[in-house]
Structures are given as C-alpha cells and as structure tokens.
C-alpha atoms as a PDB file:
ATOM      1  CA  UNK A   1       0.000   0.000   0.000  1.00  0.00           C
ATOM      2  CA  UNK A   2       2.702   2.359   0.784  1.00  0.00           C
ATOM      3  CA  UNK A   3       4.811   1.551  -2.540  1.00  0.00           C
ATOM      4  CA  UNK A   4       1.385   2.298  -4.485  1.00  0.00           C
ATOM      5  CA  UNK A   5       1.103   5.932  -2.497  1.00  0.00           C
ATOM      6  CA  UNK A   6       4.625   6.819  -3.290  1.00  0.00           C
ATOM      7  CA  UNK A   7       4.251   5.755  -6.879  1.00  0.00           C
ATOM      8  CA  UNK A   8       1.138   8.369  -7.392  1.00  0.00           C
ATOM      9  CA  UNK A   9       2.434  10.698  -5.887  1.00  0.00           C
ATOM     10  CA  UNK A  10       5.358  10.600  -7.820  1.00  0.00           C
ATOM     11  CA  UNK A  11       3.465  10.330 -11.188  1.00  0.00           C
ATOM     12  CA  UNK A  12       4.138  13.340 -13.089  1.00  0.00           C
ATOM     13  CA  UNK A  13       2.075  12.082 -16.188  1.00  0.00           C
ATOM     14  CA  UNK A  14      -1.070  14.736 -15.745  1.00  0.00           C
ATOM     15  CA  UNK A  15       1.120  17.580 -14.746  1.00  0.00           C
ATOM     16  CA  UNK A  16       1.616  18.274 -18.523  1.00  0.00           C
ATOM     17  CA  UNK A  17      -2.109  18.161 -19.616  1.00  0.00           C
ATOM     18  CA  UNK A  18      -2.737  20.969 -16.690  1.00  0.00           C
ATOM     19  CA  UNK A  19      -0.239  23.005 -17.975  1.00  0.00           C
ATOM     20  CA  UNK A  20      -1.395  22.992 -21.349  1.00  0.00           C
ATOM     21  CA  UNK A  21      -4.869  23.719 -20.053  1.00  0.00           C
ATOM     22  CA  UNK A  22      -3.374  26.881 -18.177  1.00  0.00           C
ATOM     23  CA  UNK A  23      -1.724  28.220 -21.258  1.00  0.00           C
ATOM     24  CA  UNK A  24      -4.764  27.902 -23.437  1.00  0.00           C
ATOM     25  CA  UNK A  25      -6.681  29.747 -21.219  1.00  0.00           C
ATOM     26  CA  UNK A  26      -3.842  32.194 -20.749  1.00  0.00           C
ATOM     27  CA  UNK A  27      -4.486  32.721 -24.482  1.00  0.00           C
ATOM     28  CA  UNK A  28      -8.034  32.808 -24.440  1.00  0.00           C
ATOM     29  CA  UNK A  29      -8.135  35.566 -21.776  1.00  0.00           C
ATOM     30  CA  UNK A  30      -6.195  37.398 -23.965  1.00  0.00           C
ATOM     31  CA  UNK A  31      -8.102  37.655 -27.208  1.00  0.00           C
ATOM     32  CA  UNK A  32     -11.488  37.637 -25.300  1.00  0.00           C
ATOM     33  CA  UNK A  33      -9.593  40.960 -24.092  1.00  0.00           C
ATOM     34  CA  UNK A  34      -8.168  42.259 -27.322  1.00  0.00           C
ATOM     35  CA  UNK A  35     -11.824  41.796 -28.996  1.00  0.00           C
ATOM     36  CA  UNK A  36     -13.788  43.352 -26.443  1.00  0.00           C
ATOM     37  CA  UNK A  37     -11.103  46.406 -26.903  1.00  0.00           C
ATOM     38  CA  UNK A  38     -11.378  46.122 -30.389  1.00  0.00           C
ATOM     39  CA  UNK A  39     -15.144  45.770 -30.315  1.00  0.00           C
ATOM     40  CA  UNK A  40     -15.265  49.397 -28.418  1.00  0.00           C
ATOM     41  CA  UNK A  41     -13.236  51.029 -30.636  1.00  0.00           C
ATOM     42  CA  UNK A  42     -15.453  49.888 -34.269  1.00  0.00           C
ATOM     43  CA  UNK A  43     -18.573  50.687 -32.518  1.00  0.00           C
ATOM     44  CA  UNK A  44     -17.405  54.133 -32.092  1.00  0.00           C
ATOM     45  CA  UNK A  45     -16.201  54.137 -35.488  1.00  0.00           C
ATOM     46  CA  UNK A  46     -19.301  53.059 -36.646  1.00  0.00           C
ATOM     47  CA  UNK A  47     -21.673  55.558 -34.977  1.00  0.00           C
ATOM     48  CA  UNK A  48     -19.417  58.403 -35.854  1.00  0.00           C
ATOM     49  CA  UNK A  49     -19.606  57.343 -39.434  1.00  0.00           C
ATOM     50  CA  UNK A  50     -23.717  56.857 -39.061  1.00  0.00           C
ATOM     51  CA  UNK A  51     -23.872  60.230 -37.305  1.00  0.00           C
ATOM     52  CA  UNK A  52     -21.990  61.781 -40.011  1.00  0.00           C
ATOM     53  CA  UNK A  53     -24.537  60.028 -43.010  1.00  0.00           C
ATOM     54  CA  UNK A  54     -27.432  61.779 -41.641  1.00  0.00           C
END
C-alpha cells in the first residue's frame, strides 16, 4: 500500500495536460480581451460614421 502511495504521488504524467490547459486559457483571456477592446473602438467608429450620413 505504501509503494502504491509513493508511486502516485510521484506520477508526473497529468502535470503536462494541466499546464497545457493553463496556457490555453492564458491565451483565451487574452483575445477575449483584445476583442472586447477592439469591439469598443469599431462601434465608435461606426456611430461616428452613421452620425456623419445623416
């Protein structure tokens, strides 16, 4: 029983798959960022250009 708990907590094998996950949602924080930013910015553009069509 005790060679079992040493061997998982010594397994390393999931480590790698959390990591990834981490990174990807590193990522996706930062585009759901840069498009909300981006998003502001065009609807501005776009009202000034409908205000200035009437």
């Amino acid at each position: 029983m005790r060679n079992l708990l040493k061997r998982f907590l010594a397994d390393q094998a999931g480590a790698t798959a959390i990591e990834y996950g981490l990174i990807a949602a590193g990522i996706a924080l930062a585009i759901i960022a840069a498009v909300n930013g981006l998003g502001s910015n065009l609807n501005g553009v776009f009202t000034s250009v409908n205000n200035s069509l009437k």
